[in-house]
Protein backbone atom coordinates (compact mmCIF):
# COMPACT_ATOMS: atom_id res chain seq x y z
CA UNK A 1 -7.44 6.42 13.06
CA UNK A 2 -11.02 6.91 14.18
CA UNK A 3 -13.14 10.17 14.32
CA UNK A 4 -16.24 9.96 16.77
CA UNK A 5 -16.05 6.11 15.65
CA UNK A 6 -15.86 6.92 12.05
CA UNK A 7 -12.31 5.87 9.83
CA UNK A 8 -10.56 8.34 7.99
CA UNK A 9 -12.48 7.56 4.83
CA UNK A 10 -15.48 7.80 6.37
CA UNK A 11 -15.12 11.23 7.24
CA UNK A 12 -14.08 12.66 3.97
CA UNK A 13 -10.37 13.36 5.60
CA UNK A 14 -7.61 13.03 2.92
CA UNK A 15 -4.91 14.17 4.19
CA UNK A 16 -3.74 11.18 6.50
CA UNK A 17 -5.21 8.44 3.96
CA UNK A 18 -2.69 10.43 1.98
CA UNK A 19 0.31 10.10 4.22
CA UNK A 20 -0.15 6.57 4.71
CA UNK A 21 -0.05 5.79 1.16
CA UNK A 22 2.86 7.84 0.56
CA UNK A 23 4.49 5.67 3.55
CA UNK A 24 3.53 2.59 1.45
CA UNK A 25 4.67 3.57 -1.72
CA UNK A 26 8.09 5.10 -0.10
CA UNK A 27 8.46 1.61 1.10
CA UNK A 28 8.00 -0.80 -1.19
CA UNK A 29 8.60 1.38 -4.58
CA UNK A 30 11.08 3.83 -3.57
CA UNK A 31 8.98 6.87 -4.19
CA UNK A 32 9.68 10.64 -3.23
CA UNK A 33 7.08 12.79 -2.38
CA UNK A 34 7.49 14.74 -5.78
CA UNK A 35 6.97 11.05 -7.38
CA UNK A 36 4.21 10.71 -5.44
CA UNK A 37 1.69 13.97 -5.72
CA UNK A 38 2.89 13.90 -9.88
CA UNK A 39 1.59 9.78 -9.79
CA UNK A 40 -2.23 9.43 -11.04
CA UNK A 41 -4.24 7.08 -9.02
CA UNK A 42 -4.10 4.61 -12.18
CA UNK A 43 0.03 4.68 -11.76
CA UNK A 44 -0.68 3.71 -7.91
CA UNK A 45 -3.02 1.08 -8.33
CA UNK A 46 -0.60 -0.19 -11.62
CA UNK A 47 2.33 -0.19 -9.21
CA UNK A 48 0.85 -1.95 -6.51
CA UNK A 49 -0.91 -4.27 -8.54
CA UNK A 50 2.33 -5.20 -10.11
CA UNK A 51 3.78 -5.76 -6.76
CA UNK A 52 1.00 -8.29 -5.75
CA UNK A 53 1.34 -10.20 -8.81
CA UNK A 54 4.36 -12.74 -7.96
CA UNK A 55 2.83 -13.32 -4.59
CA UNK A 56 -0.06 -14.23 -5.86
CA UNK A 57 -3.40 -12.47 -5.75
CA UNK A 58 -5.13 -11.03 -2.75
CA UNK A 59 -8.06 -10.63 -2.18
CA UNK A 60 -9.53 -6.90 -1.46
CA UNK A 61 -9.85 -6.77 2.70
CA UNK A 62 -7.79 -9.98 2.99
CA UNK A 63 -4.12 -11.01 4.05
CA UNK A 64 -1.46 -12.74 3.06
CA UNK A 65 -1.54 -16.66 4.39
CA UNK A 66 1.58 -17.84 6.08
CA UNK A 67 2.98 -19.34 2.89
CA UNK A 68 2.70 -15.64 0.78
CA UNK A 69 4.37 -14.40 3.89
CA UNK A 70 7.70 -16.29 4.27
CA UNK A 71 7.78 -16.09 0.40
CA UNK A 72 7.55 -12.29 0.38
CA UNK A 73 10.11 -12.46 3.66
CA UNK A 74 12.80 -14.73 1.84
CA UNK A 75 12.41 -12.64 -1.91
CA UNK A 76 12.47 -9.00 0.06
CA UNK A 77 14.97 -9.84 3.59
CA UNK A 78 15.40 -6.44 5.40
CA UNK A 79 18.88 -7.33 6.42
């Protein structure tokens, strides 16, 4: 989300930066919002970090390639 052309960490606003990490880290580690607000930002960056690993490393502002893709697709299937 944009502010007057400004991103949400460009204006200082934590609150949805916030939300959308707590999305993340409901999704991919299970977390409830108790978990969440009681994790330090070390934990969080430990946990994701962790999750990264056996996909290989990616780089800060970069995506996955198509091969890190249908790896992570075939090891986590949403069916």
């Amino acid at each position: 989300m944009t502010t007057g052309g400004r991103t949400e960490s460009e204006t200082g606003r934590f609150g949805p930066a916030a939300r959308k990490l707590l999305g993340v880290m409901a999704r991919l580690c299970g977390w409830r919002p108790d978990e969440f607000w009681r994790a330090t930002p070390e934990d969080t960056a430990a946990v994701l970090a962790g999750w990264m690993e056996p996909m290989g490393r990616i780089e800060a502002g970069g995506g996955c390639d198509a091969g890190q893709l249908a790896a992570m697709m075939e090891r986590f299937p949403d069916g």
